[in-house]
C-alpha atoms as a PDB file:
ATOM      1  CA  UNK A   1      11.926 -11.538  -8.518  1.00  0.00           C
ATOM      2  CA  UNK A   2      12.273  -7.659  -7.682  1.00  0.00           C
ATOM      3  CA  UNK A   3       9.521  -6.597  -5.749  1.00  0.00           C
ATOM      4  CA  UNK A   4       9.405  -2.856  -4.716  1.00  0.00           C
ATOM      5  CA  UNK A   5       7.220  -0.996  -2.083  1.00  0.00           C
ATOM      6  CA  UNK A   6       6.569   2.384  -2.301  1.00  0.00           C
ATOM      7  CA  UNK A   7       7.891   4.174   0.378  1.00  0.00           C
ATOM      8  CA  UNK A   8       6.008   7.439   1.555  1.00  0.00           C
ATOM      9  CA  UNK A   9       4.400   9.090   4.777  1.00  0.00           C
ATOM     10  CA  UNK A  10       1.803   6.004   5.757  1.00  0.00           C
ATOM     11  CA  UNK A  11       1.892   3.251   8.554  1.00  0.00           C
ATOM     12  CA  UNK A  12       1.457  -0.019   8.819  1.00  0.00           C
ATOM     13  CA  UNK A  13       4.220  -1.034   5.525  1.00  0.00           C
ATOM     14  CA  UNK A  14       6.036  -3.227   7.766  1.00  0.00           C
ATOM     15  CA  UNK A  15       3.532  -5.949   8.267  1.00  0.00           C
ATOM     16  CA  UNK A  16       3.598  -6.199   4.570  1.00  0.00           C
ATOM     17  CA  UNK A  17       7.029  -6.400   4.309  1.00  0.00           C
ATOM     18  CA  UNK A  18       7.086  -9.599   6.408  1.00  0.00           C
ATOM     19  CA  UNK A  19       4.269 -10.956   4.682  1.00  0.00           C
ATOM     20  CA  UNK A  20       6.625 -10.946   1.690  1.00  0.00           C
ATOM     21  CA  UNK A  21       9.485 -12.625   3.659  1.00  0.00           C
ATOM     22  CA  UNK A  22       7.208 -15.240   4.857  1.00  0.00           C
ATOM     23  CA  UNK A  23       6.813 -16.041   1.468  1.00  0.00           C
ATOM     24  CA  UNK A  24      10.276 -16.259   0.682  1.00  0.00           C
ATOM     25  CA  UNK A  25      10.510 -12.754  -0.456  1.00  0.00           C
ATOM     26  CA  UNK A  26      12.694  -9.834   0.322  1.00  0.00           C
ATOM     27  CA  UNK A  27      11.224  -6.648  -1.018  1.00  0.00           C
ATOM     28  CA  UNK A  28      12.378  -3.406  -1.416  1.00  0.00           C
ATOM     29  CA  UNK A  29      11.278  -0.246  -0.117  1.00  0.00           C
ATOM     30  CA  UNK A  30      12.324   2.634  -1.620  1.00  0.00           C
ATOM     31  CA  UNK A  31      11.036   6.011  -2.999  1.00  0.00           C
ATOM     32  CA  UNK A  32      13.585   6.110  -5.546  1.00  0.00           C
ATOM     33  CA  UNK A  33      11.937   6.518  -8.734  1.00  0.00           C
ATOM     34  CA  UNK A  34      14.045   4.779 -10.986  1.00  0.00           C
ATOM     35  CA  UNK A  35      14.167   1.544  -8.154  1.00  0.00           C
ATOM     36  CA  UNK A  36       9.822   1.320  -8.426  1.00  0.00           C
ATOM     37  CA  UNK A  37       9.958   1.519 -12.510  1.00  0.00           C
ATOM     38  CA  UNK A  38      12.640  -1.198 -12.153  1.00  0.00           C
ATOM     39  CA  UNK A  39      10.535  -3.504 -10.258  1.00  0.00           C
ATOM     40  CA  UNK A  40       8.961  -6.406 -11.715  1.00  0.00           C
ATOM     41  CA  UNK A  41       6.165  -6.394  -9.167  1.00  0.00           C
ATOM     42  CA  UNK A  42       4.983  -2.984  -7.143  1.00  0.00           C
ATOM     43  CA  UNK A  43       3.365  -2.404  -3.843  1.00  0.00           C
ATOM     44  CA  UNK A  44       1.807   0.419  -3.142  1.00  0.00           C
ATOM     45  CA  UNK A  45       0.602   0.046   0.868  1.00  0.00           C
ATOM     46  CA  UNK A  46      -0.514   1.914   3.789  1.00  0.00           C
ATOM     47  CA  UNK A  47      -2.883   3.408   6.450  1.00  0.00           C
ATOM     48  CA  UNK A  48      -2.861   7.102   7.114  1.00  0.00           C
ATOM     49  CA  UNK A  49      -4.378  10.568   6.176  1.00  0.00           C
ATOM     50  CA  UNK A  50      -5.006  10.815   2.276  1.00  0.00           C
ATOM     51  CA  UNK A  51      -3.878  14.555   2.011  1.00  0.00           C
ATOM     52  CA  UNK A  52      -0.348  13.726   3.695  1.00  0.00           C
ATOM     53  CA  UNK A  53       0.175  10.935   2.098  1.00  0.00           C
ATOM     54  CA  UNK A  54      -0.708  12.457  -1.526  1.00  0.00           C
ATOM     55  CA  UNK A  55       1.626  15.651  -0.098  1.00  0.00           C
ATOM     56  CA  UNK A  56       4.592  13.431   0.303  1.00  0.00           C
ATOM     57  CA  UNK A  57       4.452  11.986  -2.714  1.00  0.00           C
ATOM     58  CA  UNK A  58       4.346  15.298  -5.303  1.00  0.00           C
ATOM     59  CA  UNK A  59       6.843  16.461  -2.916  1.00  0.00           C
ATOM     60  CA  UNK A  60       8.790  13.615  -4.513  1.00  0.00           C
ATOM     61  CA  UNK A  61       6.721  13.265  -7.908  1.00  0.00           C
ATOM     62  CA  UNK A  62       6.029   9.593  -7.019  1.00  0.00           C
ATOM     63  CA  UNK A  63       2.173  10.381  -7.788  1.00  0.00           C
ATOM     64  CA  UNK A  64       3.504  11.027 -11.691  1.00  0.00           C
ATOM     65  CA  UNK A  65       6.103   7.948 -11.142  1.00  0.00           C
ATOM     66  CA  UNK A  66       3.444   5.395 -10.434  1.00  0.00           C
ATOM     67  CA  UNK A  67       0.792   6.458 -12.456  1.00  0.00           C
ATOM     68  CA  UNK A  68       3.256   6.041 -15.346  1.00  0.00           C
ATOM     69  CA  UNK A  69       4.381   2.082 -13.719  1.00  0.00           C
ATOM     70  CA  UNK A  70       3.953  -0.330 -16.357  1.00  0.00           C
ATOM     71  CA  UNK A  71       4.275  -3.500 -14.625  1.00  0.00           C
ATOM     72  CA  UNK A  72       1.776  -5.153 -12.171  1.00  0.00           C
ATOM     73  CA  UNK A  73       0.761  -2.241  -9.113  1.00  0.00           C
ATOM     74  CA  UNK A  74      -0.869  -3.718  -6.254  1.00  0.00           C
ATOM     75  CA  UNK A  75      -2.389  -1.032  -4.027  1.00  0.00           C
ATOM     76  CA  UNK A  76      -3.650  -1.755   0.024  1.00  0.00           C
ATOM     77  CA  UNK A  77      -6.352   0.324   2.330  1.00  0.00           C
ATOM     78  CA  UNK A  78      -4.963   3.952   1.559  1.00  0.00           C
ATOM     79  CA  UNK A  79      -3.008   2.894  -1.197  1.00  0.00           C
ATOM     80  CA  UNK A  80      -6.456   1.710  -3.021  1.00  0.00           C
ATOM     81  CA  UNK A  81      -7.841   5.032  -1.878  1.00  0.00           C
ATOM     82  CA  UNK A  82      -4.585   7.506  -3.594  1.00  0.00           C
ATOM     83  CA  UNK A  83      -5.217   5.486  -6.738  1.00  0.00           C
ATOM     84  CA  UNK A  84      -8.723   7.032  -7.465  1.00  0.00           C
ATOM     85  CA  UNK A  85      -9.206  10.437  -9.055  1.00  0.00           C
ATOM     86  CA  UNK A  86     -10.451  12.040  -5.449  1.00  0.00           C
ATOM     87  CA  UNK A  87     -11.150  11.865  -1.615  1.00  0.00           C
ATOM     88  CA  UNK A  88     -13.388  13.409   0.803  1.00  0.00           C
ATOM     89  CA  UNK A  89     -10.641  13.186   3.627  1.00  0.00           C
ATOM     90  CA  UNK A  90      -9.252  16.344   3.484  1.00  0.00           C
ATOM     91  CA  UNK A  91     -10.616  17.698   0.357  1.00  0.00           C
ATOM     92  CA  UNK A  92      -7.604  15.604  -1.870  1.00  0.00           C
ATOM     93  CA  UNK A  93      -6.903  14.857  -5.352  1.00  0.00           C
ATOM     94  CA  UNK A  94      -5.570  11.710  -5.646  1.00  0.00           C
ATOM     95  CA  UNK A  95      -3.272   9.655  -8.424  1.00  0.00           C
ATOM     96  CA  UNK A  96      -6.301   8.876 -11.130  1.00  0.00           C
ATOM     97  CA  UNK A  97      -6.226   5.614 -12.118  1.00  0.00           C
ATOM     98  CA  UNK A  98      -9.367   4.734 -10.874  1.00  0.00           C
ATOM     99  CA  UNK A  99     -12.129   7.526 -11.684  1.00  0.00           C
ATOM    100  CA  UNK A 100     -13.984   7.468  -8.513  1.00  0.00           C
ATOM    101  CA  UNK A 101     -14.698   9.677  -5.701  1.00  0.00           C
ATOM    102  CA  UNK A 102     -13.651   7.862  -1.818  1.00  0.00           C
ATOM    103  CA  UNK A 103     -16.133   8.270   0.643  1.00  0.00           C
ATOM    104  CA  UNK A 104     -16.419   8.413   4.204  1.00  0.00           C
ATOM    105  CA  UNK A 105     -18.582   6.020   5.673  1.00  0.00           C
ATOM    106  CA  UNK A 106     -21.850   7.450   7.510  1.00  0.00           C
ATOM    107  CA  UNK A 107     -23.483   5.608  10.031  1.00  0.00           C
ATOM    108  CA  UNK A 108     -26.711   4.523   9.350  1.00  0.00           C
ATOM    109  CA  UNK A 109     -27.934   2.824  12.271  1.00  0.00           C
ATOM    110  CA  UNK A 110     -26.426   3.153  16.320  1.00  0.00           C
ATOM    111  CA  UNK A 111     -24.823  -0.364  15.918  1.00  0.00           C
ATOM    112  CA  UNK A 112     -22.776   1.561  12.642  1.00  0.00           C
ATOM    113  CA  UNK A 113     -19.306   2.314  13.798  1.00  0.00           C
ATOM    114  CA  UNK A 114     -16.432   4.162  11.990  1.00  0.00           C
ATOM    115  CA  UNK A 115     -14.048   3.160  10.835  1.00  0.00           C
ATOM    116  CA  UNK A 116     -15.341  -0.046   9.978  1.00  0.00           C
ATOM    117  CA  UNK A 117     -12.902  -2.282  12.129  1.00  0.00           C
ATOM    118  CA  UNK A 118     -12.638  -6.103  11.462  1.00  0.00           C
ATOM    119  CA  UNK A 119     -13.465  -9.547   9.536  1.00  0.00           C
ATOM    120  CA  UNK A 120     -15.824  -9.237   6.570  1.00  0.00           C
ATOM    121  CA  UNK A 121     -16.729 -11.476   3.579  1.00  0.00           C
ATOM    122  CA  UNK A 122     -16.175 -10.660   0.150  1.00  0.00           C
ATOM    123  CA  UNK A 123     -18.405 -11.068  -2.896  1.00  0.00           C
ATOM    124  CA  UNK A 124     -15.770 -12.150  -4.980  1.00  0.00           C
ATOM    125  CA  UNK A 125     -18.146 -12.537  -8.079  1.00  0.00           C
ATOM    126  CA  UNK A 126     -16.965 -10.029 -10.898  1.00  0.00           C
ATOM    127  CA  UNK A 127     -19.444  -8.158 -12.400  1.00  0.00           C
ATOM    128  CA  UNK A 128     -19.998  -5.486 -15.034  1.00  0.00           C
ATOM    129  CA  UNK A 129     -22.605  -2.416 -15.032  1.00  0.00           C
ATOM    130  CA  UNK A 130     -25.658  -4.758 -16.522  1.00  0.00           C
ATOM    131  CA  UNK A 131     -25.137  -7.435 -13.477  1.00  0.00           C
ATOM    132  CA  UNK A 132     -23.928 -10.129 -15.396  1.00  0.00           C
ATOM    133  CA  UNK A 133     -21.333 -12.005 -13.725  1.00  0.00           C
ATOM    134  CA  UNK A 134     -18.157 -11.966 -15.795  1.00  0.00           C
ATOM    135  CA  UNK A 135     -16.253 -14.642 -13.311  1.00  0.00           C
ATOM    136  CA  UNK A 136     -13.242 -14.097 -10.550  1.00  0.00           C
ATOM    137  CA  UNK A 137     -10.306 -11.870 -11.246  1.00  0.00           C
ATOM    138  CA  UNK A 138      -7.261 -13.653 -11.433  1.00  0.00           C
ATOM    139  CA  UNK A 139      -6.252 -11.489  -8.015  1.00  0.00           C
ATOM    140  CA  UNK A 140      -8.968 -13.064  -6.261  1.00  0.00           C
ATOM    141  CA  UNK A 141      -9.028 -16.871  -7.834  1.00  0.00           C
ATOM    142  CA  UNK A 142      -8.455 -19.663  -5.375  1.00  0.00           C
ATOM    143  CA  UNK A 143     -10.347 -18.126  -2.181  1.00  0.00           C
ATOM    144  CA  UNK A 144     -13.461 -20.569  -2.111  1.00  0.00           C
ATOM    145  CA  UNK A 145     -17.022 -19.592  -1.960  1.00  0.00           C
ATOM    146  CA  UNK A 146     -17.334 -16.915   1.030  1.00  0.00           C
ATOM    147  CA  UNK A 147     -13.914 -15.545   2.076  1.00  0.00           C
ATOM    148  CA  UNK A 148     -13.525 -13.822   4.933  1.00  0.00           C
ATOM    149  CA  UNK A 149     -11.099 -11.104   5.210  1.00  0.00           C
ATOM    150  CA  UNK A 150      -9.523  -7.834   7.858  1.00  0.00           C
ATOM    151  CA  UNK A 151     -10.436  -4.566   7.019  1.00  0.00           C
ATOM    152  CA  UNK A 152      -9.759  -1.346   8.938  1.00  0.00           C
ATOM    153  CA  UNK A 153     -10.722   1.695   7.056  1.00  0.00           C
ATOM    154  CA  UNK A 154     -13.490   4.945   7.443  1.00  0.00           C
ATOM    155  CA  UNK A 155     -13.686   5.885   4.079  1.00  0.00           C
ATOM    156  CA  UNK A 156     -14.379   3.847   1.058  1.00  0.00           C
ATOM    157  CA  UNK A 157     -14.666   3.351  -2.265  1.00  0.00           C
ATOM    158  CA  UNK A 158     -18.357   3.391  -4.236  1.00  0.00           C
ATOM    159  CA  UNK A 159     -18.646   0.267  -6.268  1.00  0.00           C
ATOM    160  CA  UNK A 160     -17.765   0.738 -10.032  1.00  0.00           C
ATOM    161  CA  UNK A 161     -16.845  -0.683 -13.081  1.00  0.00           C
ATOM    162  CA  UNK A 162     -13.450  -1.541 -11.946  1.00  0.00           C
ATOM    163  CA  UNK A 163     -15.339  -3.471  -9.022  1.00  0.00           C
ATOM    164  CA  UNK A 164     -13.579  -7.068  -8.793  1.00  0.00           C
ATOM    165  CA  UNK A 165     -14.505  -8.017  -5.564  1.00  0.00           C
ATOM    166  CA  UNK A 166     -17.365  -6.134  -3.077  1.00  0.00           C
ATOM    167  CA  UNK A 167     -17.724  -6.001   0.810  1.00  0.00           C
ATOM    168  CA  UNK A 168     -21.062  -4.749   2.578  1.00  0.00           C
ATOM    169  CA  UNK A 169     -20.695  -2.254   5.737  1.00  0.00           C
ATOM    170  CA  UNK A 170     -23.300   0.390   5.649  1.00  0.00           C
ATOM    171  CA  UNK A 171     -23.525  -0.121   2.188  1.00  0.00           C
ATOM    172  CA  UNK A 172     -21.729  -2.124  -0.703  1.00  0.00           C
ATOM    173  CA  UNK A 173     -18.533  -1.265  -1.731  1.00  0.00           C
ATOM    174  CA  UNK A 174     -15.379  -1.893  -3.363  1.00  0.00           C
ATOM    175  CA  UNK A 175     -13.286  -3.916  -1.493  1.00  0.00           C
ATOM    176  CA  UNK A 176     -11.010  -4.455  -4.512  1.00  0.00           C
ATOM    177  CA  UNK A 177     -10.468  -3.280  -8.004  1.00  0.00           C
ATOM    178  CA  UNK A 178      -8.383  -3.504 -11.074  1.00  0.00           C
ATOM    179  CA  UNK A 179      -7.983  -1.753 -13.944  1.00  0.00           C
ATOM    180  CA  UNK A 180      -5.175  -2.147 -16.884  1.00  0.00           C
ATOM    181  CA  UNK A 181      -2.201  -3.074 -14.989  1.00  0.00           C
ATOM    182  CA  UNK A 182      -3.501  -1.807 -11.300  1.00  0.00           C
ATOM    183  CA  UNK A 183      -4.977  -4.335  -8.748  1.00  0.00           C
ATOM    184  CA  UNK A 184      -6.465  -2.937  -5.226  1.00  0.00           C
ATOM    185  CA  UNK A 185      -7.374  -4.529  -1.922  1.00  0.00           C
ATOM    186  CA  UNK A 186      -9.763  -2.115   0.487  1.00  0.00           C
ATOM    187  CA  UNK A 187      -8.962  -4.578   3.130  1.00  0.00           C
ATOM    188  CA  UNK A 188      -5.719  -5.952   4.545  1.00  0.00           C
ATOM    189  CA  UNK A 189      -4.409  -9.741   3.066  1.00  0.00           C
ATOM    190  CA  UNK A 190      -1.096  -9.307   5.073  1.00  0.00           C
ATOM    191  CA  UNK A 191      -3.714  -9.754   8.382  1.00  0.00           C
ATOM    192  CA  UNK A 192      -6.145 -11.804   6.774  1.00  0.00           C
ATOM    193  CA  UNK A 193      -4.647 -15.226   7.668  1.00  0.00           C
ATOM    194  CA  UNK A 194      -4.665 -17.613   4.630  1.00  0.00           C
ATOM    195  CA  UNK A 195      -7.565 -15.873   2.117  1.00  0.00           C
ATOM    196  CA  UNK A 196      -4.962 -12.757   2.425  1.00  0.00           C
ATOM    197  CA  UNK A 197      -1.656 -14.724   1.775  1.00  0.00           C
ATOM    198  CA  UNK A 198      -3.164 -16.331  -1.601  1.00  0.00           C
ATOM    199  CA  UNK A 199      -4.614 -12.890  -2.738  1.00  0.00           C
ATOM    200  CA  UNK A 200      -0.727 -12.009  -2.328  1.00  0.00           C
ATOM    201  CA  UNK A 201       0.294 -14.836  -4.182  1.00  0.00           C
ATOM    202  CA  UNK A 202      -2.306 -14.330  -6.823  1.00  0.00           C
ATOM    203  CA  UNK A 203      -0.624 -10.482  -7.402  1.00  0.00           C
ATOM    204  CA  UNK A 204       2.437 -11.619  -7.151  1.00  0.00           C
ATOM    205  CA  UNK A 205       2.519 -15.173  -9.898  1.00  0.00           C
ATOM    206  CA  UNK A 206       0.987 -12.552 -12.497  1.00  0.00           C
END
């Protein structure tokens, strides 16, 4: 299987590029346009400042390049973030596919620290607008009743329609979403132990 990784001005894409080995995968990561429409799987990772990130990539028209990605899109912490249609950190417009507005967490309470740092459990229940409960995503089947997993983030994303999966810090939010042939995690499965490597597995058997 081909499995591409965007390449662009964010940290922390290494730890999912041995995720992918451990699983007997060698991925490629490239910002080579015609390498991600290629792919038959895409990941779209990273931690880092939204405006740079989004900078680097019209610099290279990758924001046009994977909105346009036909094939399954999986995007991690920032890369969840660039996918919606805006972000409060640093006033950015973001890719679109998701038509939500990222937030920066405010602290409630003195215990309430940003960024929210560490192990959290998801509501993995997936839900529409009227509260009925629709069932589990196929990105998050497999994970048992209360899985726990590693986020590290300060802004988030309100919980919407495209809402698979939620997470309560502060407030609940979206700690993944999919829409149409995009998939998001808020949180990090490449450092969420066992939980993390099926949600990888999930994305990557679809």
């Amino acid at each position: 299987m081909n499995v591409a990784i965007v390449k662009y001005n964010a940290g922390n894409i290494y730890s999912v590029i041995n995720a992918l080995r451990r699983m007997g995968i060698e991925p490629l990561l490239t910002d080579d346009a015609e390498l991600l429409k290629s792919a038959d799987k895409v990941l779209f990772p990273g931690q880092g400042h939204a405006g740079e990130a989004m900078d680097y990539l019209r610099a290279r028209r990758l924001d046009e390049v994977i909105r346009d990605l036909k094939q399954p899109v999986f995007g991690i912490c920032v890369g969840q973030q660039l996918l919606c249609r805006h972000s409060e950190e640093g006033n950015t417009d973001c890719i679109g596919i998701f038509d939500a507005e990222v937030k920066r967490f405010l602290p409630q309470r003195h215990e309430d620290k940003v960024p929210c740092m560490g192990w959290n459990e998801l509501d993995v229940r997936w839900k529409k607008e009227d509260g009925r409960c629709e069932g589990v995503d196929p990105l998050m089947e497999g994970l048992g009743e209360h899985p726990y997993v590693y986020f590290v983030h300060s802004y988030y994303v309100p919980v919407c329609q495209e809402t698979i999966a939620t997470a309560d810090y502060i407030l609940p939010y979206s700690a993944s979403m999919h829409k149409d042939n995009f998939y998001t995690c808020q949180f990090h499965p490449e450092k969420s132990g066992k939980v993390g490597e099926r949600i990888i597995k999930n994305f990557i058997d679809l």
